[in-house]
Protein backbone atom coordinates (compact mmCIF):
# COMPACT_ATOMS: atom_id res chain seq x y z
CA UNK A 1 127.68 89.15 176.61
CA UNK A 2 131.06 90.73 176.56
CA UNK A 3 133.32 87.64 175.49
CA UNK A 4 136.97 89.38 175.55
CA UNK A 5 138.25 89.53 172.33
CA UNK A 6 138.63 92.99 171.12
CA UNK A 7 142.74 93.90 170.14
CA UNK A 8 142.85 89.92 170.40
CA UNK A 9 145.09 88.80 167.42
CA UNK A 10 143.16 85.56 165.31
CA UNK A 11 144.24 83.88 162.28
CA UNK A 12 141.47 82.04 160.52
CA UNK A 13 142.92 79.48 157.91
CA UNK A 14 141.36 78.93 154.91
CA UNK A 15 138.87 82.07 155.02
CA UNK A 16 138.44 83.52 151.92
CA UNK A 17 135.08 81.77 151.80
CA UNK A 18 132.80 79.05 153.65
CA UNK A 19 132.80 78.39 157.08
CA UNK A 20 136.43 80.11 157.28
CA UNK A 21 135.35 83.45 155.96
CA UNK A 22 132.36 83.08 158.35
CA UNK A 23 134.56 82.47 161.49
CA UNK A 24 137.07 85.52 160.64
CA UNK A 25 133.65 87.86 159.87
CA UNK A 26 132.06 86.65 163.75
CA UNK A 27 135.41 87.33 164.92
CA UNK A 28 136.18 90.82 163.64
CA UNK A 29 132.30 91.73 164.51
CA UNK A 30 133.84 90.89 168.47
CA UNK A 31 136.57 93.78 168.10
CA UNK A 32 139.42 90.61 166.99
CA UNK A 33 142.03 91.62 164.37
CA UNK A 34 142.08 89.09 161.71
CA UNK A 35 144.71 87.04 159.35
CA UNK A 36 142.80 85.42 156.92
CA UNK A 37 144.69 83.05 154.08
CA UNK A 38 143.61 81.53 150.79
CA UNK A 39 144.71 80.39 147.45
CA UNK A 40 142.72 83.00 145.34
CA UNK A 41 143.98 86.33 145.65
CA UNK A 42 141.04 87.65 144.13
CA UNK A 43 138.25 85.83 146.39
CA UNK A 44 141.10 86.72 149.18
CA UNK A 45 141.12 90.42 148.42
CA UNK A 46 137.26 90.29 148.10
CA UNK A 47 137.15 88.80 151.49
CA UNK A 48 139.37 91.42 153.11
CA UNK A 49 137.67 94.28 152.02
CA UNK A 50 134.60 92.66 153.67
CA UNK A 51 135.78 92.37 156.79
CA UNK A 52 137.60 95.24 156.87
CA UNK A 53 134.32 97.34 156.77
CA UNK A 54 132.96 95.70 159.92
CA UNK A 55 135.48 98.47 162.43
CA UNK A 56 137.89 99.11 163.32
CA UNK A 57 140.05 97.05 162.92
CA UNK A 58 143.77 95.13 161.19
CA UNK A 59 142.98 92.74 158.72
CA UNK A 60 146.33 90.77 156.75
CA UNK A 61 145.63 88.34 154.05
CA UNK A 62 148.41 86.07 152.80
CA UNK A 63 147.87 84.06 149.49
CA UNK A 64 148.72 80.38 150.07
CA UNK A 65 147.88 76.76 149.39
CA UNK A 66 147.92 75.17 153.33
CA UNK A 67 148.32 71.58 151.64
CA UNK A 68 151.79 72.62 150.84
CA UNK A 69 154.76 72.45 153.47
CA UNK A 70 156.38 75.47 151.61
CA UNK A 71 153.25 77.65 151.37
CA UNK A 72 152.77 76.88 155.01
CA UNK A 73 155.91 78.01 156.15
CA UNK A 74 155.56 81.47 153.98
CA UNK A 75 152.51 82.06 155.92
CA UNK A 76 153.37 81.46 159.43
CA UNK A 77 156.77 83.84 158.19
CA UNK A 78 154.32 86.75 156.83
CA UNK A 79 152.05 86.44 160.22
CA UNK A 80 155.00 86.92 162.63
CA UNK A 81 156.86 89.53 160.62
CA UNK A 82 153.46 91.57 160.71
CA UNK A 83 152.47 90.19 164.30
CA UNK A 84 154.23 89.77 167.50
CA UNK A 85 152.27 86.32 167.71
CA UNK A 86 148.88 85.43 167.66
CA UNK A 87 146.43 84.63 170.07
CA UNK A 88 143.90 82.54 168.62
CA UNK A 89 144.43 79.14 166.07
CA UNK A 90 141.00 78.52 163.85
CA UNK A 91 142.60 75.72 161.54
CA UNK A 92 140.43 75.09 158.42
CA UNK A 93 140.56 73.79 154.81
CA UNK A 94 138.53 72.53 151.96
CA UNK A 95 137.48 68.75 151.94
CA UNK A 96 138.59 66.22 150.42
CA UNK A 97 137.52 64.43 147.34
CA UNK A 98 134.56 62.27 147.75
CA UNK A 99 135.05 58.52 147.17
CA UNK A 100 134.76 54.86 148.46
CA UNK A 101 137.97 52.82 148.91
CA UNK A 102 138.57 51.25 145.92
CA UNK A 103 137.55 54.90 143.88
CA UNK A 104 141.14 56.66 145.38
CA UNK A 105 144.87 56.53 144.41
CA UNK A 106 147.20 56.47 147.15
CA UNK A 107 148.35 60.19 145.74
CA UNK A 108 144.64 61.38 146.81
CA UNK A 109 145.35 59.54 150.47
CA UNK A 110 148.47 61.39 150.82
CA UNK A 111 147.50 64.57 149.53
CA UNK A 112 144.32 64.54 152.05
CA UNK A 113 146.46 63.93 155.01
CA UNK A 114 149.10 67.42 153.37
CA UNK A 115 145.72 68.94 153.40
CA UNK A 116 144.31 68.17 156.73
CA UNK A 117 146.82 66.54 159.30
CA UNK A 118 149.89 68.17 158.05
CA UNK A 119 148.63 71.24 158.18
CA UNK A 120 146.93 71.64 161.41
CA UNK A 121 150.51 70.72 162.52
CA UNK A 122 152.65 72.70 160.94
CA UNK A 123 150.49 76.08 161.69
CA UNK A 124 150.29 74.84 165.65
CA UNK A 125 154.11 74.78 165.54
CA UNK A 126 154.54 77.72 163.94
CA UNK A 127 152.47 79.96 166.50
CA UNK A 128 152.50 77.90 169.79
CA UNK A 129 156.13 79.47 171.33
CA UNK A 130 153.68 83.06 171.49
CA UNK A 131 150.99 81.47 172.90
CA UNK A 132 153.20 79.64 175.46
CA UNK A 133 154.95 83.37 175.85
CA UNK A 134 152.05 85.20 176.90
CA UNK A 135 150.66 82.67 178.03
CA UNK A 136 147.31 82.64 176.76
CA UNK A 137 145.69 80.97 173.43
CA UNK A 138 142.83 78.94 171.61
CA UNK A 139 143.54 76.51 169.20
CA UNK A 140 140.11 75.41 167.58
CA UNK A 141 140.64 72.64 164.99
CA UNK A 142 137.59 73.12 162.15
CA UNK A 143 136.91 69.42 161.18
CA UNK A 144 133.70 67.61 160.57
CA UNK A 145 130.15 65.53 161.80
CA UNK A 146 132.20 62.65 159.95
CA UNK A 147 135.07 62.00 163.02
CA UNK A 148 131.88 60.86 165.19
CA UNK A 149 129.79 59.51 162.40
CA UNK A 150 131.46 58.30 159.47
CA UNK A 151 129.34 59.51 155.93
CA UNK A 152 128.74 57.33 153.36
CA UNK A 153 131.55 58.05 149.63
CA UNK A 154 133.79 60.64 152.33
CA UNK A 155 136.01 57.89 153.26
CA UNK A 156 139.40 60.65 153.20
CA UNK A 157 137.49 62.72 155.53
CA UNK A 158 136.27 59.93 158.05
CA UNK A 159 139.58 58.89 158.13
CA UNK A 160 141.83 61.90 158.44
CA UNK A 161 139.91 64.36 159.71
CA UNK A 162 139.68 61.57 162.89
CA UNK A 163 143.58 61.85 163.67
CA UNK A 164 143.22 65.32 163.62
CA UNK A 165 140.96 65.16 166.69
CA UNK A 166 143.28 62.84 168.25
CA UNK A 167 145.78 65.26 167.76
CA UNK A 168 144.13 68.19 169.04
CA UNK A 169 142.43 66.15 172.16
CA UNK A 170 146.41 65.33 173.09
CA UNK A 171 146.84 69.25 172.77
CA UNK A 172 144.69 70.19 175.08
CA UNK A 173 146.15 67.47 177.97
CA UNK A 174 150.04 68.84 177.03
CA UNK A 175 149.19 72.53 176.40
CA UNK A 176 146.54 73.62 179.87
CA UNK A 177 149.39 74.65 181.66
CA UNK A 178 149.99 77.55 179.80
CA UNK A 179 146.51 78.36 179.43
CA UNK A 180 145.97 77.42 176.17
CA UNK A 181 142.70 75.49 175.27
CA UNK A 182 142.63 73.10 172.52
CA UNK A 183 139.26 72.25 171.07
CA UNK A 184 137.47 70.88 167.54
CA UNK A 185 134.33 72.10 166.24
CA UNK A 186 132.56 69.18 163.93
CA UNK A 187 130.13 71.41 161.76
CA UNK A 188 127.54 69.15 160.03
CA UNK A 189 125.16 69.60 156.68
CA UNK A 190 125.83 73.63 156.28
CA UNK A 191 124.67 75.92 153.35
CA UNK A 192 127.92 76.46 152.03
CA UNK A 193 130.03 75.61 148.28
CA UNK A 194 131.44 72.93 149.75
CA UNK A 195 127.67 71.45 150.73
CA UNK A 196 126.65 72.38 146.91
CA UNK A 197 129.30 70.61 145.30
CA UNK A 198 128.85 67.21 147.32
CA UNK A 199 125.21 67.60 146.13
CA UNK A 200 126.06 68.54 142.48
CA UNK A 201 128.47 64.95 142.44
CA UNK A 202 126.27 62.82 144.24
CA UNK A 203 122.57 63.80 144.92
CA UNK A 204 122.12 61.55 147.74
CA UNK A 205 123.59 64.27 149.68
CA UNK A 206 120.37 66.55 148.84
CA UNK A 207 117.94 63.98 151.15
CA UNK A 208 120.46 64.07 154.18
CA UNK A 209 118.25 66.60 155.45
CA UNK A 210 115.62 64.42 155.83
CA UNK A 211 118.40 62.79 158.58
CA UNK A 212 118.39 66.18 160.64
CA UNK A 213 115.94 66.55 163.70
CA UNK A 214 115.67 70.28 162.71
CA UNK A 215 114.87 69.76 159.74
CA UNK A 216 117.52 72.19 157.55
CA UNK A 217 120.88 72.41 156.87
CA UNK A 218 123.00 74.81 158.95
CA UNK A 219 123.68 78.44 158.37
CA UNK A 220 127.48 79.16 158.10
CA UNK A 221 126.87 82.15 160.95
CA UNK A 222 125.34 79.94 163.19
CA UNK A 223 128.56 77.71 163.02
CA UNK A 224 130.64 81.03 163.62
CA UNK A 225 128.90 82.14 166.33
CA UNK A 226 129.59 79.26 168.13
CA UNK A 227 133.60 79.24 167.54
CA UNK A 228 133.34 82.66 168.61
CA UNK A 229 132.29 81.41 171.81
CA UNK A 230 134.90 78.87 171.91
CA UNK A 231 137.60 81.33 171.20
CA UNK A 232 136.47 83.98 173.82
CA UNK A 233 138.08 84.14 177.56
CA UNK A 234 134.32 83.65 178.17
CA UNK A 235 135.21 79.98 177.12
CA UNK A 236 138.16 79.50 179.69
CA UNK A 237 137.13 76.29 181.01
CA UNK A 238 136.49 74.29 178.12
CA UNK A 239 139.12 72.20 176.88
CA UNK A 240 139.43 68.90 174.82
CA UNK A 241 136.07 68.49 173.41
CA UNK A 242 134.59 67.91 170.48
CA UNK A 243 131.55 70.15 169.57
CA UNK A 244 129.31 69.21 166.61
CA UNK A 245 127.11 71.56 165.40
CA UNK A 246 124.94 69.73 163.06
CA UNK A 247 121.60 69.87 164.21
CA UNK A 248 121.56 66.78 166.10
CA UNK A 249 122.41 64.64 162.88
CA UNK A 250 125.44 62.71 165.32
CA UNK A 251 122.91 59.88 167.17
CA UNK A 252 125.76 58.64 169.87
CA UNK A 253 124.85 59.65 173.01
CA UNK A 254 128.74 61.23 174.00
């Protein structure tokens, strides 16, 4: 299937590793050329070298923390100096600490929503006037199972992470005009660091796939196949969704 996006221009935050890293890799393997971001220049430069072997291809990495307002900015100032615009949105970070209520500061509370609200904001200001230009774009919000199902000890998640999709659902409504598509992707249990580290803090995690009709965690390029999808001209009629890919661990029926 021919899904339209070779010479398309993607920036993929948070992809020097994980599910980000996967995205920009599925991406570049479809002809896109790729800004990828993260706070390690060394796992960064690893990363671009990776994906620059794929084809041919641009690949521009920028060093940045996305829970900060000024690193943010330098970003979105490096894309468009290198870029006229960008075509395609995949927002992305790390999670949260783990915790119940009563186990979190109010500095971990505001520093989650830096991390996930605030920045899925700022970056959608910063490159929606192209999009609106051209006009043609895909904003894909990378979020979590936990919006639909709240997890047990992930109480920053299951609560940010949900206002995120109410952004992004209010997106799609104010931005179809132009031809822009707004969607979230809500990956579930998937073998990545991220999955190892909730099971290194809190085994409990290890028997949630025991709570997955397939029976296994998730691969990170099965995930980034299916945002590949969502990001191709093949998906030009989907808008304002919410797509879990978690091997049917969400029970609710919609």
């Amino acid at each position: 299937m021919e899904l339209g996006l070779k010479n398309k221009v993607a920036f993929v935050a948070a992809s020097s590793q994980g599910l980000g890293k996967s995205v920009a890799i599925e991406l570049a393997k479809e002809g896109a050329n790729l800004i990828i971001c993260g706070r390690n220049p060394e796992t960064l430069a690893l990363a671009k070298k990776e994906i620059q072997e794929i084809g041919n291809i641009q690949v521009l990495s920028v060093v940045g923390d996305l829970s900060k307002e000024k690193d943010r900015a330098s970003i979105i100032t490096s894309v468009l100096q290198q870029f006229d615009g960008i075509d395609i949105l995949i927002t992305n970070t790390g999670g949260p600490p783990i915790g119940r209520f009563e186990d979190l500061e109010q500095k971990q509370w505001d520093q989650a929503y830096e991390q996930l609200l605030a920045s899925t904001v700022h970056l959608v200001r910063g490159f929606l006037p192209g999009m609106k230009k051209r006009p043609w774009g895909r904003i894909i919000s990378i979020t979590s199972q936990a919006v639909k199902q709240p997890v047990e000890n992930l109480i920053l998640s299951n609560s940010v992470r949900a206002s995120v999709v109410g952004l992004m659902k209010t997106l799609a409504n104010e931005l179809g005009a132009y031809n822009i598509t707004v969607n979230n992707v809500m990956p579930g249990y998937t073998e990545t660091s991220r999955l190892t580290n909730l099971i290194d803090n809190n085994p409990s995690f290890a028997s949630a796939v025991d709570t997955i009709p397939l029976g296994r965690f998730g691969k990170p390029e099965e995930f980034a196949a299916t945002v590949t999808f969502l990001a191709s001209k093949r998906a030009s009629y989907i808008t304002g969704v919410s797509l879990a890919i978690d091997g049917g661990w969400i029970k609710n029926i919609i």
